[in-house]
PDB file of N, CA and C in Angstrom:
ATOM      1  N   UNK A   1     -18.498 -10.155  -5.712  1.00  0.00           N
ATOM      2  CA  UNK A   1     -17.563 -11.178  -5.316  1.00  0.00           C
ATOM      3  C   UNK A   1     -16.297 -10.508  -4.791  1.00  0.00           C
ATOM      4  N   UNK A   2     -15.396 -11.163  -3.685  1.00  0.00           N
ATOM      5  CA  UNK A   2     -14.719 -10.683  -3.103  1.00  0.00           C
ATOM      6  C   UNK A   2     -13.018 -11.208  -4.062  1.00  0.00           C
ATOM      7  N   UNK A   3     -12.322 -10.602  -3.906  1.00  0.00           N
ATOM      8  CA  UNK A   3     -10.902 -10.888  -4.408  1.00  0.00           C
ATOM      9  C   UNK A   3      -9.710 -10.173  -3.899  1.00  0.00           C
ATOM     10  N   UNK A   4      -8.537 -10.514  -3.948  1.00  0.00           N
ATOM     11  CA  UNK A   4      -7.445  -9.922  -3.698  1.00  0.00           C
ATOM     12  C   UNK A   4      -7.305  -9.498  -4.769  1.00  0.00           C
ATOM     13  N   UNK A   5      -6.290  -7.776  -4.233  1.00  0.00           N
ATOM     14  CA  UNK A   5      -5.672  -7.205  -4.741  1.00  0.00           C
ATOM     15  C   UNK A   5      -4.721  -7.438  -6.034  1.00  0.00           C
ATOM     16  N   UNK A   6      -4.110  -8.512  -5.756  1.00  0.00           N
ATOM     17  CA  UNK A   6      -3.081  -9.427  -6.324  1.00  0.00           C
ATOM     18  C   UNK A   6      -3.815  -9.956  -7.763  1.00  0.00           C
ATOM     19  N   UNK A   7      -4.848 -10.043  -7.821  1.00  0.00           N
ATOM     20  CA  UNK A   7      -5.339 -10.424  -8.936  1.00  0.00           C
ATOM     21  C   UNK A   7      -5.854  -9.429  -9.862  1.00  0.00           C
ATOM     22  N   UNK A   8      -5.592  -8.324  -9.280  1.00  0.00           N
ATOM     23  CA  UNK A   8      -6.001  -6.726 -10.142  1.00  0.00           C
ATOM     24  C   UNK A   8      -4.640  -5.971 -10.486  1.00  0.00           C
ATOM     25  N   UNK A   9      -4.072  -5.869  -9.650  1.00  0.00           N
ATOM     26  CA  UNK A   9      -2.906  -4.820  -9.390  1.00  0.00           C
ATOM     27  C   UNK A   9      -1.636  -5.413  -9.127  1.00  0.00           C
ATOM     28  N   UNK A  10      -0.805  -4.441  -9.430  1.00  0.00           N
ATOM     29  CA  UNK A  10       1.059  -4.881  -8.626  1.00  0.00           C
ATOM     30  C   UNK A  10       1.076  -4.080  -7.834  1.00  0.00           C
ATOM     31  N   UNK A  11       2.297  -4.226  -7.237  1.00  0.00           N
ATOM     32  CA  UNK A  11       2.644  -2.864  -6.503  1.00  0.00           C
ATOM     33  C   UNK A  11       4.159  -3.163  -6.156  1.00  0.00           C
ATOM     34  N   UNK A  12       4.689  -1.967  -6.179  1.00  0.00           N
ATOM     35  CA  UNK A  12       5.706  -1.274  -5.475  1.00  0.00           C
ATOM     36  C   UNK A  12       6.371  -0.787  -4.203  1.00  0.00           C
ATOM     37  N   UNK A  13       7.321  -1.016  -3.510  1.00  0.00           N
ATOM     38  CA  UNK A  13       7.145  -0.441  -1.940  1.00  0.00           C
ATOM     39  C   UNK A  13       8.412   0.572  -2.191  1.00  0.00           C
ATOM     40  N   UNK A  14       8.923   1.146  -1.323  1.00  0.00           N
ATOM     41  CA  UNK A  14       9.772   1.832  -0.859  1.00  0.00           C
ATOM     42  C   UNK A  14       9.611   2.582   0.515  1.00  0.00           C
ATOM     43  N   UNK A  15      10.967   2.933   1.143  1.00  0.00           N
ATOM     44  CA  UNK A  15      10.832   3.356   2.545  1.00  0.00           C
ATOM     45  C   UNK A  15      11.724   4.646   2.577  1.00  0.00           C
ATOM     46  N   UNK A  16      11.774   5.612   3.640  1.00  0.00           N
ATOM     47  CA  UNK A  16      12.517   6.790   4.112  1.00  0.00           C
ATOM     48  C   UNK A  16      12.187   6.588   5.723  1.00  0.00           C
ATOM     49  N   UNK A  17      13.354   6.552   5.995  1.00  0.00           N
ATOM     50  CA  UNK A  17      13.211   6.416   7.408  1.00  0.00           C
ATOM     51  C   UNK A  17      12.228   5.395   8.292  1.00  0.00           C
ATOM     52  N   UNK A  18      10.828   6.193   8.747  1.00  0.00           N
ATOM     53  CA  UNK A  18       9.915   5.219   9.416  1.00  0.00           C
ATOM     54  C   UNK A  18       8.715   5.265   8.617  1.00  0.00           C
ATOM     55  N   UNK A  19       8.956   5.990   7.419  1.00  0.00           N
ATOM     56  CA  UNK A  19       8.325   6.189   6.272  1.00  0.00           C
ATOM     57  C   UNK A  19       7.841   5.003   4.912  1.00  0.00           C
ATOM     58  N   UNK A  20       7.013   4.295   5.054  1.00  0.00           N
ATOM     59  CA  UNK A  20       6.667   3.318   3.684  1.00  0.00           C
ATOM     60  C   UNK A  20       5.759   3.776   2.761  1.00  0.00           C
ATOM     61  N   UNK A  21       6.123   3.776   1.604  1.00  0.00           N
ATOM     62  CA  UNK A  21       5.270   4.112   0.150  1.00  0.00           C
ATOM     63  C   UNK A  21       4.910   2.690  -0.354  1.00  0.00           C
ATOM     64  N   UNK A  22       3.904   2.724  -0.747  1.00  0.00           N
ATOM     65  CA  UNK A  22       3.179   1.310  -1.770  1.00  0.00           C
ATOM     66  C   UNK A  22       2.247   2.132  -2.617  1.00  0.00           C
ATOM     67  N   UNK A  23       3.034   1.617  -4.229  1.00  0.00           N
ATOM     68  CA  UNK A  23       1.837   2.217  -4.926  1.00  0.00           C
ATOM     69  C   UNK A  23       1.148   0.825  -5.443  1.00  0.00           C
ATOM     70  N   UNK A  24       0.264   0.993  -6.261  1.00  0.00           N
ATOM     71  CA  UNK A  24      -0.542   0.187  -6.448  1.00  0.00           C
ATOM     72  C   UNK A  24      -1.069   0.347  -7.796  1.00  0.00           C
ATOM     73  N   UNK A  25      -0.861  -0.323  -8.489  1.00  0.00           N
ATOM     74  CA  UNK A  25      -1.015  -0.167  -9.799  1.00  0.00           C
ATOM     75  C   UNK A  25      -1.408  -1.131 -11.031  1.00  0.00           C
ATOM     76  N   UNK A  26      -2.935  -1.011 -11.420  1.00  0.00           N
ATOM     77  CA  UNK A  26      -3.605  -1.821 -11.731  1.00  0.00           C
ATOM     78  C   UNK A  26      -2.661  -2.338 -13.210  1.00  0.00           C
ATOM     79  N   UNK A  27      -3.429  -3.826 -13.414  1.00  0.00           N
ATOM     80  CA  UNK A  27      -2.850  -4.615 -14.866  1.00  0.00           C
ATOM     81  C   UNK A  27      -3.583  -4.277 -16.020  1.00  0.00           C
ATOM     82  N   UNK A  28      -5.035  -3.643 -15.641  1.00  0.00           N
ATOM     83  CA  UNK A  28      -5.810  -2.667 -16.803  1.00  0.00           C
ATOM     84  C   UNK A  28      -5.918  -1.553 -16.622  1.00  0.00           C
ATOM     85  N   UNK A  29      -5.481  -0.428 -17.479  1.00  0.00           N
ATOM     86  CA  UNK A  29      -5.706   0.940 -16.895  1.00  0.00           C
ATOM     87  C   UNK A  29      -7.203   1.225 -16.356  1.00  0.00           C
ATOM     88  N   UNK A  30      -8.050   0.522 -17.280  1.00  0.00           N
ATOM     89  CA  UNK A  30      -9.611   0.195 -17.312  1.00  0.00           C
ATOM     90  C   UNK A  30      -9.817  -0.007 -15.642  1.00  0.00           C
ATOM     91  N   UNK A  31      -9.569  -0.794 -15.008  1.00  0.00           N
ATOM     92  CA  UNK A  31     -10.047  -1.032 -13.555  1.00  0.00           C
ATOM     93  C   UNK A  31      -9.030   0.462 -12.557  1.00  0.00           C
ATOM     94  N   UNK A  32      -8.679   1.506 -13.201  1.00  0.00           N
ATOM     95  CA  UNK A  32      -8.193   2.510 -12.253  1.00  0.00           C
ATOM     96  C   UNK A  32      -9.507   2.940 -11.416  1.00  0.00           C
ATOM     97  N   UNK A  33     -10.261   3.688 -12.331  1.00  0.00           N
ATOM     98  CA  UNK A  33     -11.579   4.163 -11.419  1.00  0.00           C
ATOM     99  C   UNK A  33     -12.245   3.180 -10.491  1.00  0.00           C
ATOM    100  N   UNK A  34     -12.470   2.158 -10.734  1.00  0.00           N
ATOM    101  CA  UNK A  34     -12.347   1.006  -9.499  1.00  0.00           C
ATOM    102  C   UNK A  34     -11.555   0.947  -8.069  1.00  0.00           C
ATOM    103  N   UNK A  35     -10.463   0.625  -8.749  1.00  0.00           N
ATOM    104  CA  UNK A  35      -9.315   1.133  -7.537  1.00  0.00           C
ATOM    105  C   UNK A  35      -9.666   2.282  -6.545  1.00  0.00           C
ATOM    106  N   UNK A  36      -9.863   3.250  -7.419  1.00  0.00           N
ATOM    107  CA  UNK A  36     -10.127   4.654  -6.614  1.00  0.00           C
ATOM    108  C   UNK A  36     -11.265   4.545  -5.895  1.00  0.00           C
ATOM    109  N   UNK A  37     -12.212   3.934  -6.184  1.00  0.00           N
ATOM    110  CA  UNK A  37     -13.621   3.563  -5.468  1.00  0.00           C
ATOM    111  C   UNK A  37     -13.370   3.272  -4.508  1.00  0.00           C
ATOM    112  N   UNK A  38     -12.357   1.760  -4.287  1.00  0.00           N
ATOM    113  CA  UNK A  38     -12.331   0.854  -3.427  1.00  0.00           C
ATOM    114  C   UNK A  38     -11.117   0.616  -2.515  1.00  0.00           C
ATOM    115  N   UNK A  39     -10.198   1.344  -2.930  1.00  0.00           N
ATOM    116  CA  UNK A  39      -8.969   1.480  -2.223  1.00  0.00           C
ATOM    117  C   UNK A  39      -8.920   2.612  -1.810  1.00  0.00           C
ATOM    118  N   UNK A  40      -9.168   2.947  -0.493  1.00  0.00           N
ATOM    119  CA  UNK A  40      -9.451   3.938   0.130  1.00  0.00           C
ATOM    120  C   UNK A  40      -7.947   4.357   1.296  1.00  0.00           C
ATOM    121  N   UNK A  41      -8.127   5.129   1.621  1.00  0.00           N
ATOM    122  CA  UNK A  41      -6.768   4.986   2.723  1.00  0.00           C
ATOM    123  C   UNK A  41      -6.950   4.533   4.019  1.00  0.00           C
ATOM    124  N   UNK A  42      -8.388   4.814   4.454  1.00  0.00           N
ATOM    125  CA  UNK A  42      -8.929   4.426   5.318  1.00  0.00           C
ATOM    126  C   UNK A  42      -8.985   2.303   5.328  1.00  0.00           C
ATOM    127  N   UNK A  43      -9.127   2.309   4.017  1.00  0.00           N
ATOM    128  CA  UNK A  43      -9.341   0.497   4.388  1.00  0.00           C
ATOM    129  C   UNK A  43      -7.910   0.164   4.525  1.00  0.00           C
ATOM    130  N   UNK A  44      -6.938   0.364   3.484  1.00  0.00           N
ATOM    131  CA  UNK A  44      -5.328   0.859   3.662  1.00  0.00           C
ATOM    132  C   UNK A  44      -5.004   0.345   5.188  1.00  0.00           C
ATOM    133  N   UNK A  45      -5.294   1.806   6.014  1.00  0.00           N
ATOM    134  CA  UNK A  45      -5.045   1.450   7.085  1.00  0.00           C
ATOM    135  C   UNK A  45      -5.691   0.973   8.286  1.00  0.00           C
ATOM    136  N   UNK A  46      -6.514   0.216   7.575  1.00  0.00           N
ATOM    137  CA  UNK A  46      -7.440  -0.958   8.673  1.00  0.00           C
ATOM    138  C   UNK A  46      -6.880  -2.709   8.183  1.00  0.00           C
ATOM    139  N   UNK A  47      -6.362  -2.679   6.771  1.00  0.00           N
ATOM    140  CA  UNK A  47      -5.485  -3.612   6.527  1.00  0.00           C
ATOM    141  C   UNK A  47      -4.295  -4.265   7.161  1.00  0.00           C
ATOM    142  N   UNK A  48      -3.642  -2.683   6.973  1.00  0.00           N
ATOM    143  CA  UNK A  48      -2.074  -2.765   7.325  1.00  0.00           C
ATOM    144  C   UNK A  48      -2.171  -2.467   8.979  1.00  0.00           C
ATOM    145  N   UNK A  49      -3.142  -2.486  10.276  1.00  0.00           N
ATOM    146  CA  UNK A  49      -3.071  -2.175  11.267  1.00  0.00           C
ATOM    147  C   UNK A  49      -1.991  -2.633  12.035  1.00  0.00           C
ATOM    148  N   UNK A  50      -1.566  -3.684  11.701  1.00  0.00           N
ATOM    149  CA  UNK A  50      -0.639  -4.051  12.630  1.00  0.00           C
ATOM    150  C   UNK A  50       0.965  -3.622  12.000  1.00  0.00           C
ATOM    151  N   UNK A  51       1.296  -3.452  10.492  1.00  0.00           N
ATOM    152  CA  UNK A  51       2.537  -2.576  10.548  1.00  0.00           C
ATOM    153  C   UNK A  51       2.467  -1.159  10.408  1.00  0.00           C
ATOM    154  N   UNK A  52       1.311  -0.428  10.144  1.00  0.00           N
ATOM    155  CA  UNK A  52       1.377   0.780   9.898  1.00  0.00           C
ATOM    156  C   UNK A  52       0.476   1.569  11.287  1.00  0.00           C
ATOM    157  N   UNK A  53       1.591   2.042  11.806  1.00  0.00           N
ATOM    158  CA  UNK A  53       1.515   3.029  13.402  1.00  0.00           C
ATOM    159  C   UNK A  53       0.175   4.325  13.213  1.00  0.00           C
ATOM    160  N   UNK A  54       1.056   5.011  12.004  1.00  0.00           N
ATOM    161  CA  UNK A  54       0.540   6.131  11.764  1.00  0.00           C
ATOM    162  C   UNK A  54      -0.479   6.657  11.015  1.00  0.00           C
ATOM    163  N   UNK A  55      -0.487   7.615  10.284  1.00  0.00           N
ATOM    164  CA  UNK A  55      -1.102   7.855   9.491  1.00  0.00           C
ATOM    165  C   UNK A  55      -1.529   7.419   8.099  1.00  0.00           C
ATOM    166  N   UNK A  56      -2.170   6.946   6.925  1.00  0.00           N
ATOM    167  CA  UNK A  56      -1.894   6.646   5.924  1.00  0.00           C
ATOM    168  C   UNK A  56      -2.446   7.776   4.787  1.00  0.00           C
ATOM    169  N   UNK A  57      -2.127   8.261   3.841  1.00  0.00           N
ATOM    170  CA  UNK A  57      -2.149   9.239   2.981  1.00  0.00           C
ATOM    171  C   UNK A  57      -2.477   8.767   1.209  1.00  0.00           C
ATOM    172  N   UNK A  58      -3.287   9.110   1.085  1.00  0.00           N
ATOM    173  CA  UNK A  58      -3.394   8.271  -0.760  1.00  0.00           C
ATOM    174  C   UNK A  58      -3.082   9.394  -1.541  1.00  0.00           C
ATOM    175  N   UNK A  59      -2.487   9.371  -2.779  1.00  0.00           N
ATOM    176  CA  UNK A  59      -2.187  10.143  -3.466  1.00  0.00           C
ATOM    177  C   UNK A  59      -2.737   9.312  -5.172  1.00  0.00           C
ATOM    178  N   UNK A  60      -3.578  10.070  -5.763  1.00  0.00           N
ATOM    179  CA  UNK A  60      -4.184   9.228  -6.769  1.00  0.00           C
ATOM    180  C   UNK A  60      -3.461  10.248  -7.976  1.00  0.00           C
ATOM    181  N   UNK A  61      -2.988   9.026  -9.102  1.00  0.00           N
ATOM    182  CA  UNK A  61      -2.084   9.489 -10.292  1.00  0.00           C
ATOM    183  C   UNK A  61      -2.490   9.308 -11.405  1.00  0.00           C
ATOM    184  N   UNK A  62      -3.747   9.937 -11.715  1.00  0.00           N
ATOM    185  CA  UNK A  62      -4.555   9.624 -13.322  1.00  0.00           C
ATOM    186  C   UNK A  62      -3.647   9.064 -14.207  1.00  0.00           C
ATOM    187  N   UNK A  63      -2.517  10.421 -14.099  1.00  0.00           N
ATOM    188  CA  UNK A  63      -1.740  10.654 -15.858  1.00  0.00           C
ATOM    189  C   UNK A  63      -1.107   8.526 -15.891  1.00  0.00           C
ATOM    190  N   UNK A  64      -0.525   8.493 -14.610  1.00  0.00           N
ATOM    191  CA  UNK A  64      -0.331   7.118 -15.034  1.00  0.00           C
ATOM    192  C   UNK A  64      -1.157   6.161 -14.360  1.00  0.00           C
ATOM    193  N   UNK A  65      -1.977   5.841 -14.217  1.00  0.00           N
ATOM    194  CA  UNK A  65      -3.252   5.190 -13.730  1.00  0.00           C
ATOM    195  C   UNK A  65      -2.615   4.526 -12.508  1.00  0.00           C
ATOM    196  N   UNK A  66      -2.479   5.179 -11.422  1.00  0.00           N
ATOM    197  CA  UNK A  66      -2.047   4.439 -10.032  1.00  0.00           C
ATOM    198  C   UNK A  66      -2.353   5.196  -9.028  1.00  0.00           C
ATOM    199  N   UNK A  67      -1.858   5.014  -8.131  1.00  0.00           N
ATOM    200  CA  UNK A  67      -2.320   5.203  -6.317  1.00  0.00           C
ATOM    201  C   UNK A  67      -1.317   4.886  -5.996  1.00  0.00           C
ATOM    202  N   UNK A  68      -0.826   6.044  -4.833  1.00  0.00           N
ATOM    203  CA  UNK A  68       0.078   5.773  -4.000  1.00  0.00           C
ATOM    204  C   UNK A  68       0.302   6.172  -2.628  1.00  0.00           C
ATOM    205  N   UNK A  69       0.600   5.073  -1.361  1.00  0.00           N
ATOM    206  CA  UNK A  69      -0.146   5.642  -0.006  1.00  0.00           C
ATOM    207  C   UNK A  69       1.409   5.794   0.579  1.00  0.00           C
ATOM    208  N   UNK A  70       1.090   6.720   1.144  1.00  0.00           N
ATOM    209  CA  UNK A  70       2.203   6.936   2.349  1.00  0.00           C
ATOM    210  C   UNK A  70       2.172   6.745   3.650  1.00  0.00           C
ATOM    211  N   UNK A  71       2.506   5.727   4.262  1.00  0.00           N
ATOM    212  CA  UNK A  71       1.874   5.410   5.389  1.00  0.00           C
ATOM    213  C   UNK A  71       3.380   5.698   6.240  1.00  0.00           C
ATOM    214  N   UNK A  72       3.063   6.113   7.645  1.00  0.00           N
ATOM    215  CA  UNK A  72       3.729   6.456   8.489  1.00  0.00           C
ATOM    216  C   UNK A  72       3.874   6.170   9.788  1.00  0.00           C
ATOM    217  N   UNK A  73       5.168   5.871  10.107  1.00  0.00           N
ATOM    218  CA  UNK A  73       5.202   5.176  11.489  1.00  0.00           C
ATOM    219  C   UNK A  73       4.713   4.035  10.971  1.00  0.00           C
ATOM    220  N   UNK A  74       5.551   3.371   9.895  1.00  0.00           N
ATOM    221  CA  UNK A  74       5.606   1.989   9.057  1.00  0.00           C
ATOM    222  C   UNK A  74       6.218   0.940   9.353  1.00  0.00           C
ATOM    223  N   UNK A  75       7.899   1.143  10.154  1.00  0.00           N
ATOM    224  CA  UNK A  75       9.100   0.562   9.599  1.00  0.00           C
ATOM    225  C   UNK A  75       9.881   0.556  10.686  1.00  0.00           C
ATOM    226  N   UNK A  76       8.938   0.274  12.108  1.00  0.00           N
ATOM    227  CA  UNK A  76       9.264   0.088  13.464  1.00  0.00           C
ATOM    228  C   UNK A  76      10.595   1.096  13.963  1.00  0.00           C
ATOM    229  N   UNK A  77      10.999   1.965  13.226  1.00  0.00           N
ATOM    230  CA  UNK A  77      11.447   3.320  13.635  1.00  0.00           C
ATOM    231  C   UNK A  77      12.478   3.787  12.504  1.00  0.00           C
ATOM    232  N   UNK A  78      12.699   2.983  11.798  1.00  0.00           N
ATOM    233  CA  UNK A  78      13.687   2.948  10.501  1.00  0.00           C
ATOM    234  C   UNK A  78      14.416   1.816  10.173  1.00  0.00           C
ATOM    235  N   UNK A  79      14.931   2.223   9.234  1.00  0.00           N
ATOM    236  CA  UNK A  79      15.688   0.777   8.728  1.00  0.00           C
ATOM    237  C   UNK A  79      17.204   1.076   9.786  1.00  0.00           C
ATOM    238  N   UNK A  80      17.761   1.899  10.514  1.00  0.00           N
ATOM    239  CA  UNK A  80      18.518   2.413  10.863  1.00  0.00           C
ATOM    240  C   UNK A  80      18.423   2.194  12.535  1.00  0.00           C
ATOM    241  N   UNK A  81      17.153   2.237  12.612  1.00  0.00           N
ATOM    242  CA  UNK A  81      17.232   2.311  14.485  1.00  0.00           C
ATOM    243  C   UNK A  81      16.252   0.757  14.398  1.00  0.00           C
ATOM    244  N   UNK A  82      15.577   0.250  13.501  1.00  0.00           N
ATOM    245  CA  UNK A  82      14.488  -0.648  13.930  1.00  0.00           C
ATOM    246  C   UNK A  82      14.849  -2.011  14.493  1.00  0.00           C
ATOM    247  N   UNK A  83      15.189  -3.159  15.395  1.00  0.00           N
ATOM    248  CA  UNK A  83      15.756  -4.211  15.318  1.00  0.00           C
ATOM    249  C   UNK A  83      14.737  -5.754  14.805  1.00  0.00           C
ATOM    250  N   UNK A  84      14.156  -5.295  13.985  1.00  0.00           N
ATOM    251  CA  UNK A  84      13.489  -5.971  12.949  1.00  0.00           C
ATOM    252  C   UNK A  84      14.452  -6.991  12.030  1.00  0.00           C
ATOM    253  N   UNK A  85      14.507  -7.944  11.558  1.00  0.00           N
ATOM    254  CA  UNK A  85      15.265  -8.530  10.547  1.00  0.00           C
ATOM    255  C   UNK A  85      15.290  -7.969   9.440  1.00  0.00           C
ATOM    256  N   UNK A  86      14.133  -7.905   9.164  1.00  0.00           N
ATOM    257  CA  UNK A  86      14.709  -6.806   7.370  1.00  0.00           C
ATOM    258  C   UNK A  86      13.336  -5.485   7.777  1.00  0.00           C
ATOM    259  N   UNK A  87      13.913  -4.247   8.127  1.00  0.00           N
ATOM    260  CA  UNK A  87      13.201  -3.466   8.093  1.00  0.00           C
ATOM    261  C   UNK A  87      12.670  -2.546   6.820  1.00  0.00           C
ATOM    262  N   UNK A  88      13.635  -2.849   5.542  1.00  0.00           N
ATOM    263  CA  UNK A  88      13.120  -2.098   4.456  1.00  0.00           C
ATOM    264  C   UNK A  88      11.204  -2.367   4.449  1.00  0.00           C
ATOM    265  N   UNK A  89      10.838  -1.612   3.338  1.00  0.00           N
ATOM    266  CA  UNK A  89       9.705  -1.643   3.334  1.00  0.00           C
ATOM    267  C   UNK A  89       9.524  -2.142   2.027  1.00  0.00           C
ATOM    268  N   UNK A  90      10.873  -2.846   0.948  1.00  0.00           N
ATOM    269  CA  UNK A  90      10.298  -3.223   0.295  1.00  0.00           C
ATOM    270  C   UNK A  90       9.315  -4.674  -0.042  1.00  0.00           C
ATOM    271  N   UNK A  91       9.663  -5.452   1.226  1.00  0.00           N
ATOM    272  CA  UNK A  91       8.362  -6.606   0.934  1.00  0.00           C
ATOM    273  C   UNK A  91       7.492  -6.216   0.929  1.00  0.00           C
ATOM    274  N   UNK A  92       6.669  -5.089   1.756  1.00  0.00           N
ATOM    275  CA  UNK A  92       5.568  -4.351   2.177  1.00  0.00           C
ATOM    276  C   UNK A  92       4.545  -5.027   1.251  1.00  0.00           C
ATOM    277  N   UNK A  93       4.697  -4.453   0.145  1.00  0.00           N
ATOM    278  CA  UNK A  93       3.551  -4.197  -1.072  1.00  0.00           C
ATOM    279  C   UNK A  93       3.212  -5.396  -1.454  1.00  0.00           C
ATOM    280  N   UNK A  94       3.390  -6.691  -1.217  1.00  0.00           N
ATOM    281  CA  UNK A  94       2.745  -7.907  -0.833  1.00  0.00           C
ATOM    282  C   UNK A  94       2.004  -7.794   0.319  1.00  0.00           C
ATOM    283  N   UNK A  95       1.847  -7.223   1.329  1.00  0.00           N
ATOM    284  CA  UNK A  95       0.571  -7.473   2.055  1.00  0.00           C
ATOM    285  C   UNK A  95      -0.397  -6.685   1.975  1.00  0.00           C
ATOM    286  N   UNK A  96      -0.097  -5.307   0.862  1.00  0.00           N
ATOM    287  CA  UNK A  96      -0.994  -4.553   0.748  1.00  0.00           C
ATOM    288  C   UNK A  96      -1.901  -5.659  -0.582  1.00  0.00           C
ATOM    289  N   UNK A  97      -1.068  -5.940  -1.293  1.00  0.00           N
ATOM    290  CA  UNK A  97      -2.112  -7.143  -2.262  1.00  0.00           C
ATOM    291  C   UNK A  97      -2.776  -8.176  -2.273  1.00  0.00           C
ATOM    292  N   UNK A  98      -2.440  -8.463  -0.506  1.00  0.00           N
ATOM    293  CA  UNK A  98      -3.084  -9.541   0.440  1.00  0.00           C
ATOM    294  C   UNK A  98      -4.720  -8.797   0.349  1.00  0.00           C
ATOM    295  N   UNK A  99      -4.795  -7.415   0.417  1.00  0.00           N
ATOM    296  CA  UNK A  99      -6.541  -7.433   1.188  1.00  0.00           C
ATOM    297  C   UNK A  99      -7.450  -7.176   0.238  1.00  0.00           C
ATOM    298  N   UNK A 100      -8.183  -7.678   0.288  1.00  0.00           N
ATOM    299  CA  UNK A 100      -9.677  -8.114  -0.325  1.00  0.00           C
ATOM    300  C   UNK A 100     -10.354  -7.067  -0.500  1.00  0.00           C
ATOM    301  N   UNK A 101     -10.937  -7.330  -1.849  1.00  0.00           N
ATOM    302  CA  UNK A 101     -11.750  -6.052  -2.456  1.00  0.00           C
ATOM    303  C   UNK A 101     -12.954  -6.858  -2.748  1.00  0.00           C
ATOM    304  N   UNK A 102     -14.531  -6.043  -2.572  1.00  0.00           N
ATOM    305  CA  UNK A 102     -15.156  -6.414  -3.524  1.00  0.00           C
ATOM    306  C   UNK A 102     -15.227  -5.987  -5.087  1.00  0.00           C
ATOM    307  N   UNK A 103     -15.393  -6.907  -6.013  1.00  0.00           N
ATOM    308  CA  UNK A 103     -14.936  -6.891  -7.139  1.00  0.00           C
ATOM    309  C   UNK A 103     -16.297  -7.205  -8.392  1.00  0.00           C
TER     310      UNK A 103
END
């Protein structure tokens, strides 16, 4: 069965420059190895295609049971040059909990 993110995990955003971080971090430590299965960086950035330019990068964090992607060429050139209304990246991590996992 298929489900959102949102019903497994929270997440976190933050930005540097044109730089966005979302970690992702399950509500049972129990569903981490799951996560890692299924949250790939590759689906990451077939999700996020339309805000994330660049590259996306996963970084997986046993000691505290999370994932965290760095995606690049995020944040339409920075919060500094971008003329976006709110260029932070912290709403971000709501649309990463938008995409659908099978579950």
């Amino acid at each position: 069965m298929k489900t959102k993110l949102y019903n497994i995990a929270h997440s976190r955003a933050g930005d540097k420059g044109n730089t966005l971080m979302l970690s992702l971090i399950p509500f049972e430590e129990s569903d981490y190895p799951a996560l890692i299965e299924k949250v790939t960086a590759e689906k990451v950035k077939e999700h996020l295609k339309s805000i994330v330019k660049g590259k996306v990068i996963r970084y997986e964090m046993p000691n505290i049971s999370s994932l965290l992607f760095v995606c690049e060429e995020a944040l339409s050139g920075g919060v500094t040059t971008s003329l976006a209304i709110d260029p932070h990246g912290k709403t971000l991590n709501y649309a990463l909990l938008e995409m659908e996992v099978e579950w």
